[in-house]
N, C-alpha and C. Protein backbone atom coordinates (compact mmCIF):
# COMPACT_ATOMS: atom_id res chain seq x y z
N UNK A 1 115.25 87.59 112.70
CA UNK A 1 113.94 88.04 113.06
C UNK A 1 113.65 89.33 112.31
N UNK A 2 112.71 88.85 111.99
CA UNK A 2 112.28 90.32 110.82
C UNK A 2 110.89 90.61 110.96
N UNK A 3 110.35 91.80 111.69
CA UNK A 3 108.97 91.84 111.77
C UNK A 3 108.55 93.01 110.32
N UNK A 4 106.61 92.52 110.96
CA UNK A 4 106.16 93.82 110.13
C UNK A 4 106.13 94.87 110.97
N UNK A 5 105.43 95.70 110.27
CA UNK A 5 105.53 97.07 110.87
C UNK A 5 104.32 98.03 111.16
N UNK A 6 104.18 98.17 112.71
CA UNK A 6 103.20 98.65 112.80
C UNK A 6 103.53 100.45 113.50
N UNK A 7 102.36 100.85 113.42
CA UNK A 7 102.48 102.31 113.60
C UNK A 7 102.59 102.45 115.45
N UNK A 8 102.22 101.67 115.91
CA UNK A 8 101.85 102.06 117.06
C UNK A 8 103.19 102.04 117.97
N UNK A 9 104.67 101.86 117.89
CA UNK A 9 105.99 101.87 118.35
C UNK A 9 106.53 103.09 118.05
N UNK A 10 106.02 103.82 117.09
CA UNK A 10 106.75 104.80 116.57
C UNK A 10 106.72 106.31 117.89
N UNK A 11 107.73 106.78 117.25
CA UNK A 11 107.73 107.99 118.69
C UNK A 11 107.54 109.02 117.85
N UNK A 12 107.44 108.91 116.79
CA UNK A 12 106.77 110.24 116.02
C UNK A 12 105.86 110.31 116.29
N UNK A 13 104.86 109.24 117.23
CA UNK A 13 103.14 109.37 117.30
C UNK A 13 103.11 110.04 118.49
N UNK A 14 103.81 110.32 119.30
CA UNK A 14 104.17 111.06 120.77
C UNK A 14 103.88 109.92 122.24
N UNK A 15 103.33 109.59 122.13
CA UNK A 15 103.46 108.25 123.11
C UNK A 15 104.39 107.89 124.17
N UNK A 16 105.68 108.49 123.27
CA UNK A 16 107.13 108.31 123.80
C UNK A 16 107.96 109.48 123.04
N UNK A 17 108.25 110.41 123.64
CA UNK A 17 109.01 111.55 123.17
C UNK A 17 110.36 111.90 123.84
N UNK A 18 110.47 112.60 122.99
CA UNK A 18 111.95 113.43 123.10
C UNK A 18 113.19 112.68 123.51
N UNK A 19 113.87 112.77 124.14
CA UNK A 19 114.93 111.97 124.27
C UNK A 19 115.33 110.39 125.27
N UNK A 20 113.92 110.52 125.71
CA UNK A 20 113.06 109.15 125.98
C UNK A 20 113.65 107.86 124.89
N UNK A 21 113.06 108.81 123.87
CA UNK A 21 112.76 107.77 122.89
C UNK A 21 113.88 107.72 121.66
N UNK A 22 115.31 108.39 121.67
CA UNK A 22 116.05 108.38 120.89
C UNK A 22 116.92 107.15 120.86
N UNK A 23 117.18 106.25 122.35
CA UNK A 23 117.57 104.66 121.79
C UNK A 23 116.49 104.07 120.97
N UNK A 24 115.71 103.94 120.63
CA UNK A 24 114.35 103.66 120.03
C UNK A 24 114.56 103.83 118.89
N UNK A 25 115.00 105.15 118.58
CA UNK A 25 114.33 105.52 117.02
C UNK A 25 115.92 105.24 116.14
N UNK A 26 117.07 105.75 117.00
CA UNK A 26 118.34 104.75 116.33
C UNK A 26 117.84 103.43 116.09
N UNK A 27 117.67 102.64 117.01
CA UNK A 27 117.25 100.78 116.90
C UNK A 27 116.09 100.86 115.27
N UNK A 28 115.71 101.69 115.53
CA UNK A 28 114.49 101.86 114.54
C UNK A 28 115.59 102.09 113.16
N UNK A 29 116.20 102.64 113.01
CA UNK A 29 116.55 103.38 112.12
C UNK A 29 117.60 102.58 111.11
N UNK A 30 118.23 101.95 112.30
CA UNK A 30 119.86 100.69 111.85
C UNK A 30 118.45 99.82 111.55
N UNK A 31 117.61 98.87 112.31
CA UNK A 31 116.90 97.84 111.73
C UNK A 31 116.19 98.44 110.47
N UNK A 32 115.67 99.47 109.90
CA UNK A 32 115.43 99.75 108.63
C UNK A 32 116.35 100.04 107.74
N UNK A 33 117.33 100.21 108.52
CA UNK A 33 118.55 100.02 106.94
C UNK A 33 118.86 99.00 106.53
N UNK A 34 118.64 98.03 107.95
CA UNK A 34 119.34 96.42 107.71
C UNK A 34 118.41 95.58 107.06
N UNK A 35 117.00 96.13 106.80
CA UNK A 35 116.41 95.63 106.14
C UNK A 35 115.60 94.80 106.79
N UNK A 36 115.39 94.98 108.51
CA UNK A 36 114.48 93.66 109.45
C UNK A 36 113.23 94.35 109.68
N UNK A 37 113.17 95.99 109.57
CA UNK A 37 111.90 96.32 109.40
C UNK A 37 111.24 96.67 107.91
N UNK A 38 110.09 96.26 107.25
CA UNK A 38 109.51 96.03 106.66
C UNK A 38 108.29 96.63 106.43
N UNK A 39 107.72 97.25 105.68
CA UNK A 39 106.16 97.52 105.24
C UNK A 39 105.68 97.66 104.03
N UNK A 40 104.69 97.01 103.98
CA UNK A 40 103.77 97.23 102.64
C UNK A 40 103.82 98.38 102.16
N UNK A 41 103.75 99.30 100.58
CA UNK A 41 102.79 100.23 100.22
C UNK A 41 101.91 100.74 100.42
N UNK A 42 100.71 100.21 101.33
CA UNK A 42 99.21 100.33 101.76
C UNK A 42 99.91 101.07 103.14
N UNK A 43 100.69 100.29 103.90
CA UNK A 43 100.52 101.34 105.19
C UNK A 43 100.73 102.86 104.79
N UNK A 44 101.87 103.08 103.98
CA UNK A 44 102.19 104.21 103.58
C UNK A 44 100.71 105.32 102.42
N UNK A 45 100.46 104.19 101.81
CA UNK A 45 99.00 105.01 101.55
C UNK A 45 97.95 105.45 102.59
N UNK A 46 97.61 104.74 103.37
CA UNK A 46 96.59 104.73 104.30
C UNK A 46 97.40 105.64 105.16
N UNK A 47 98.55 106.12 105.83
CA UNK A 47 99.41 107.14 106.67
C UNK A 47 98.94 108.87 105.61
N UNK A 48 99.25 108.65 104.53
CA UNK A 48 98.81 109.66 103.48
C UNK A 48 97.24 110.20 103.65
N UNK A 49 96.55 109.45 103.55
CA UNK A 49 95.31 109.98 104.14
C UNK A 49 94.99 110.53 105.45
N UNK A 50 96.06 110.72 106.60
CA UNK A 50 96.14 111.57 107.35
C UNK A 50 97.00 112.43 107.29
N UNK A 51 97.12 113.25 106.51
CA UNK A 51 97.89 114.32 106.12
C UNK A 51 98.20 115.23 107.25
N UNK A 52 99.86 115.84 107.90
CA UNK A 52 99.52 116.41 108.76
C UNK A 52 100.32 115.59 109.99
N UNK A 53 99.89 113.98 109.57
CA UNK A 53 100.48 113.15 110.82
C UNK A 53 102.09 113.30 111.00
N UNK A 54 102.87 113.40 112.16
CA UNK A 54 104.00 113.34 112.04
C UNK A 54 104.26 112.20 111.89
N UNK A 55 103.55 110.94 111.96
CA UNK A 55 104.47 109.31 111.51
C UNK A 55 104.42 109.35 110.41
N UNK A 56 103.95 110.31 109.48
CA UNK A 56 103.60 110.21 108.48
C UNK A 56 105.12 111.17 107.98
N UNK A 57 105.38 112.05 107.83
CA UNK A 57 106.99 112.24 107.56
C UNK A 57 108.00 111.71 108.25
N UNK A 58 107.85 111.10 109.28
CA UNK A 58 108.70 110.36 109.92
C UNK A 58 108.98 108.78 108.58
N UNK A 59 107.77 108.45 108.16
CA UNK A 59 107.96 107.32 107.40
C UNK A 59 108.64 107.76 105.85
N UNK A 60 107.95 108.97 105.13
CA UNK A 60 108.52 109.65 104.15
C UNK A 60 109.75 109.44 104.15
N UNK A 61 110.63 110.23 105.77
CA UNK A 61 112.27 110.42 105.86
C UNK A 61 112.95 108.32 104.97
N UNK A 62 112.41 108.00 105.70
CA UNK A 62 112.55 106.39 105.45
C UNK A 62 112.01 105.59 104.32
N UNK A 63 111.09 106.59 103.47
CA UNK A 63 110.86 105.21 102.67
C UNK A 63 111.05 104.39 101.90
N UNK A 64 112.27 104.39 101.14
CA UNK A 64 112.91 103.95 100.32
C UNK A 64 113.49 102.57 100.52
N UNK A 65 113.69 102.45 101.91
CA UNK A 65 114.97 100.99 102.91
C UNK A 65 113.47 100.92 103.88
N UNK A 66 111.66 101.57 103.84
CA UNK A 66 110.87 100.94 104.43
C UNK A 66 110.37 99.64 104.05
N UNK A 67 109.44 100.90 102.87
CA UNK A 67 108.25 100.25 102.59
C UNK A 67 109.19 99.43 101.20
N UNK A 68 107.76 98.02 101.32
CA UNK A 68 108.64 97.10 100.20
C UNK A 68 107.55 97.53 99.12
N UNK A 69 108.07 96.89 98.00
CA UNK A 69 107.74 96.89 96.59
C UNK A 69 106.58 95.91 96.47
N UNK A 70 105.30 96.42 96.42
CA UNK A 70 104.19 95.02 96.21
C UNK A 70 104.29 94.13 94.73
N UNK A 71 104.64 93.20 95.15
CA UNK A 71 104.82 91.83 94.60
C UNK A 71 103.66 91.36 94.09
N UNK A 72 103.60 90.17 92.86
CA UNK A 72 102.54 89.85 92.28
C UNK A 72 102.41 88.65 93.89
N UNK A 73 103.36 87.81 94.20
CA UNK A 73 103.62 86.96 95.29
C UNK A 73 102.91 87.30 96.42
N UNK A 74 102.82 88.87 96.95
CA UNK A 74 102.35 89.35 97.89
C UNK A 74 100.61 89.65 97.43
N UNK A 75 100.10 90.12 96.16
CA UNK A 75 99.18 90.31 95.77
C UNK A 75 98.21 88.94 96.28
N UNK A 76 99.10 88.04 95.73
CA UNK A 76 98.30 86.28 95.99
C UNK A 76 97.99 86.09 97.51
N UNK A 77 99.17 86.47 97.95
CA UNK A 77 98.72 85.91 99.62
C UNK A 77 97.53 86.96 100.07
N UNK A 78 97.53 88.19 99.72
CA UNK A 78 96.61 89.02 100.15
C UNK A 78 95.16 88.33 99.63
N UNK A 79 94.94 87.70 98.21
CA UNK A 79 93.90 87.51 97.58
C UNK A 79 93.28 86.42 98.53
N UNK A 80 94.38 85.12 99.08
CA UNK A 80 94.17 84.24 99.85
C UNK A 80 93.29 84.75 101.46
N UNK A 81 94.27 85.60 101.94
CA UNK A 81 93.54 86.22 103.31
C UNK A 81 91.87 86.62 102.81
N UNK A 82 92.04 87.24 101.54
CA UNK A 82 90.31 87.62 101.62
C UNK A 82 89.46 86.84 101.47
N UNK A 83 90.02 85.66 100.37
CA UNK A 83 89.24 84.63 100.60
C UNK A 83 88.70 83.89 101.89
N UNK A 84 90.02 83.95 102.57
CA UNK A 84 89.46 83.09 104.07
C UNK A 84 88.41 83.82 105.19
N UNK A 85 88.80 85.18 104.67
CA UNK A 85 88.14 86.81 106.41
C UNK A 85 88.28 87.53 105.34
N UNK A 86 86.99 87.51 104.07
CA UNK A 86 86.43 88.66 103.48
C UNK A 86 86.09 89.73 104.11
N UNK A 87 86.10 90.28 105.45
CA UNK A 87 85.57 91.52 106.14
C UNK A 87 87.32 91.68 106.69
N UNK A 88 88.02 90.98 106.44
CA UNK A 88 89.63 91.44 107.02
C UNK A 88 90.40 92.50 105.88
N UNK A 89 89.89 91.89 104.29
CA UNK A 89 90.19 92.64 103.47
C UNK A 89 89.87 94.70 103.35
N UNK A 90 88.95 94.55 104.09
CA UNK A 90 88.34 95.90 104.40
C UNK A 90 88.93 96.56 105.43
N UNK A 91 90.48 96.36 105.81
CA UNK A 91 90.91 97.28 106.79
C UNK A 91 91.96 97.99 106.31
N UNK A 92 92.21 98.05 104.93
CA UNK A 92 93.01 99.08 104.23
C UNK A 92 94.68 98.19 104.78
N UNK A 93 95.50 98.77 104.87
CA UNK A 93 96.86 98.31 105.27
C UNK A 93 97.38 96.37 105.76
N UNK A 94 96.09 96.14 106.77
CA UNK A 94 96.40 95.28 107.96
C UNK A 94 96.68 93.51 107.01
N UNK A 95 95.67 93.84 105.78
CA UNK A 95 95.86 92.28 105.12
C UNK A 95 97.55 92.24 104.42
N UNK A 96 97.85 93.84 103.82
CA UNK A 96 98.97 93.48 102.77
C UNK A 96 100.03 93.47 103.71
N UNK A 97 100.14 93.91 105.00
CA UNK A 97 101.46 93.64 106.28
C UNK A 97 101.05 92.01 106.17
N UNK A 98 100.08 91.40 106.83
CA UNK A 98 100.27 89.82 106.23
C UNK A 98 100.75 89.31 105.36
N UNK A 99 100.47 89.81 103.88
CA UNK A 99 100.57 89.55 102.98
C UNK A 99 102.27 89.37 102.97
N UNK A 100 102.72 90.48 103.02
CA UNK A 100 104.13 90.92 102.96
C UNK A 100 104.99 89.87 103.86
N UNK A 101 104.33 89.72 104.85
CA UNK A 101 104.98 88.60 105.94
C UNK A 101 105.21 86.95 105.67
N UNK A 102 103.78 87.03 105.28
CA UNK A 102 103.75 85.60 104.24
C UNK A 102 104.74 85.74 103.06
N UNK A 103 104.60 86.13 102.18
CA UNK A 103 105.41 86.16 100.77
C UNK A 103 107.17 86.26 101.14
N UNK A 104 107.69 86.70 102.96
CA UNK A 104 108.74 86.89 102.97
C UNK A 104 109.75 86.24 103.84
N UNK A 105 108.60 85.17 104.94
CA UNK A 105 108.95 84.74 105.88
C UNK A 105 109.46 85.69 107.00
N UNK A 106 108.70 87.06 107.40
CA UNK A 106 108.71 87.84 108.42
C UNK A 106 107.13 87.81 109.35
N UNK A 107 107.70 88.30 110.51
CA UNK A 107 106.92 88.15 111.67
C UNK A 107 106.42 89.71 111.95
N UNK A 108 104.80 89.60 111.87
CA UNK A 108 104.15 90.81 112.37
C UNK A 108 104.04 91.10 113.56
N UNK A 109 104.22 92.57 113.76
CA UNK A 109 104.53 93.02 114.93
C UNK A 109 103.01 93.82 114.78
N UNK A 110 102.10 93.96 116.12
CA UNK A 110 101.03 94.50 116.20
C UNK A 110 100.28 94.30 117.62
N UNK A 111 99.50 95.42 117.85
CA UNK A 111 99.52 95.47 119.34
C UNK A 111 98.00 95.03 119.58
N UNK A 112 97.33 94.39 118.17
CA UNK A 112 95.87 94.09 118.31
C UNK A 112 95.91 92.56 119.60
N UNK A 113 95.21 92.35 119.72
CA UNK A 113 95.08 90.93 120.60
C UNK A 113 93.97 89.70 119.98
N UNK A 114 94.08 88.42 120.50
CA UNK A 114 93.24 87.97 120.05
C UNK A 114 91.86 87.76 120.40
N UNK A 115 90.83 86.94 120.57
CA UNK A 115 90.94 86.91 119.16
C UNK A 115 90.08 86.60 117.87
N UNK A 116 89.64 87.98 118.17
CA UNK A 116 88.32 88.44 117.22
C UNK A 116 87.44 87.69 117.09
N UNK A 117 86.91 87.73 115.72
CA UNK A 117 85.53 86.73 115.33
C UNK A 117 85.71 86.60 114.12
N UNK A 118 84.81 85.79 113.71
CA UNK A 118 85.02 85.85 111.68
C UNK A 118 84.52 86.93 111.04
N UNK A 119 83.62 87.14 112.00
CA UNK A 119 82.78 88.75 111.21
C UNK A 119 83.53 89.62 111.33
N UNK A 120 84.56 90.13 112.38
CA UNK A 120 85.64 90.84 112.55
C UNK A 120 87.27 90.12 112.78
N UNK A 121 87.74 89.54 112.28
CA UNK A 121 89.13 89.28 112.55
C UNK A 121 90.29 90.10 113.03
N UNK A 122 90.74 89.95 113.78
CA UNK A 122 92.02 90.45 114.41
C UNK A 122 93.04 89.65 113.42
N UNK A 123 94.93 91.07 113.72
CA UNK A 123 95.57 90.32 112.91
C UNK A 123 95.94 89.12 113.71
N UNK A 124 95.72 88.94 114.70
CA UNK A 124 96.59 87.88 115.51
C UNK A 124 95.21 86.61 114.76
N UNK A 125 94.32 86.86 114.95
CA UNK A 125 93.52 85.72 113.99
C UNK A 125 94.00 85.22 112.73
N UNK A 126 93.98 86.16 111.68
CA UNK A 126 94.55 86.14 110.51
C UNK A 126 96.05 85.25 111.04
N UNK A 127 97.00 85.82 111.42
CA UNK A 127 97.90 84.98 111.12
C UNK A 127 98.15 83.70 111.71
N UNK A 128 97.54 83.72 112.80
CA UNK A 128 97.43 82.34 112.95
C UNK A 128 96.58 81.28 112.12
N UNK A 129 95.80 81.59 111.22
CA UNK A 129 95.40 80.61 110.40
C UNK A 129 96.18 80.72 109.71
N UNK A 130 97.33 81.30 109.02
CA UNK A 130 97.87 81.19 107.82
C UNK A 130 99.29 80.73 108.52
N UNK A 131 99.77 80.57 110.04
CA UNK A 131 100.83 80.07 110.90
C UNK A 131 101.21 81.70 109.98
N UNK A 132 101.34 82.59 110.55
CA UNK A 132 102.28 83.38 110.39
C UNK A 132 102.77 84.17 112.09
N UNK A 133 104.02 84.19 112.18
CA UNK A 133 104.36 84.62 113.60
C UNK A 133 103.80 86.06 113.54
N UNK A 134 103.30 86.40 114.82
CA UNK A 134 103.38 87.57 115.65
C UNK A 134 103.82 87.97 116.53
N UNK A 135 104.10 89.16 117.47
CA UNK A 135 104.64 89.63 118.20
C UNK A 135 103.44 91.00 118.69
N UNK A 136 104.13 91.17 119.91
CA UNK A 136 103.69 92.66 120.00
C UNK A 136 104.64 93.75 119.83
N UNK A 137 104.42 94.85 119.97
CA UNK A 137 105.40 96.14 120.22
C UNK A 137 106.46 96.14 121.30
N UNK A 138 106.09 95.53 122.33
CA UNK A 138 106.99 95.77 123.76
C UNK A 138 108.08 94.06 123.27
N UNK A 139 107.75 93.38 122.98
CA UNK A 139 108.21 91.77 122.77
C UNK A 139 109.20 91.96 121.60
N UNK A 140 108.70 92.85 120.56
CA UNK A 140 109.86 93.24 119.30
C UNK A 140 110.80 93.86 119.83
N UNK A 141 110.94 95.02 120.92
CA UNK A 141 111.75 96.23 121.24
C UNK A 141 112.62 95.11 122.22
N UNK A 142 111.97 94.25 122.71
CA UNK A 142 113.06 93.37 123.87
C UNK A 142 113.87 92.78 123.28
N UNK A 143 113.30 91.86 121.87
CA UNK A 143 114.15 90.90 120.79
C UNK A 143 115.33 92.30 120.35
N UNK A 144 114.86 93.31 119.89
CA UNK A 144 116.02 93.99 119.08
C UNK A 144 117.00 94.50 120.65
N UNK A 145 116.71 94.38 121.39
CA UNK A 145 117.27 94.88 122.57
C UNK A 145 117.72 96.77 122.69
N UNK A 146 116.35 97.28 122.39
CA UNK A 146 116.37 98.42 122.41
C UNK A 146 116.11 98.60 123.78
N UNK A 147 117.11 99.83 124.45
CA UNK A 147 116.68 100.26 125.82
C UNK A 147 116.13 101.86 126.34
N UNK A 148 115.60 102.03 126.74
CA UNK A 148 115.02 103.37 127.04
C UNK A 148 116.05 104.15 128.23
């Protein structure tokens, strides 16, 4: 099981602090070395434009064993999503975590729900037309059997 990666688990965002959240951010830390957490380039661009954020050096410390290398493979599946939810392409990060998932056979993790509209798509929309698994945040942390 290999998800994508969304911002909203992280305890750098404060949500979940201090020593709350240190089984968490180990689980976090071994699954990004082991290579089951995953992210696009784009999240890490789009994190950059909030300069300032602590998930945002929290991801820096990591990015090397994070974020993956965009692929011509990953470029295609992204080109595909816009074709299908041209207004999905316009959310900066959310198509190339698909993208990345598709091109790798990993499962997005994301706390959106379903399930949108065509004029607005959710990712849980998106990947279910393309059969790509999802998860949420609380459903990933149970699979890795992280405990608080």
């Amino acid at each position: 099981m290999t998800p994508g990666w969304v911002r909203a688990y992280a305890c750098a965002e404060g949500w979940l602090a201090g020593a709350t959240c240190a089984p968490a951010m180990v689980g976090a830390d071994a699954a990004i070395t082991g290579g089951e957490i995953l992210c696009p380039e784009e999240v890490y661009v789009e994190l950059e434009r909030q300069e300032g954020d602590t998930l945002l050096a929290w991801v820096r410390d990591r990015r090397d064993a994070l974020i993956a290398p965009l692929t011509e493979d990953i470029q295609g599946h992204v080109g595909t999503i816009g074709a299908a939810f041209p207004p999905f392409v316009a959310r900066l990060a959310d198509p190339w975590v698909i993208g990345l998932a598709m091109s790798n056979g990993l499962t997005v993790v994301t706390q959106e729900r379903r399930p949108g509209s065509p004029d607005s798509p959710t990712i849980p929309r998106v990947c279910d037309h393309f059969n790509v698994p999802y998860i949420n945040t609380f459903e990933f942390m149970r699979r890795e059997g992280w405990t608080f």
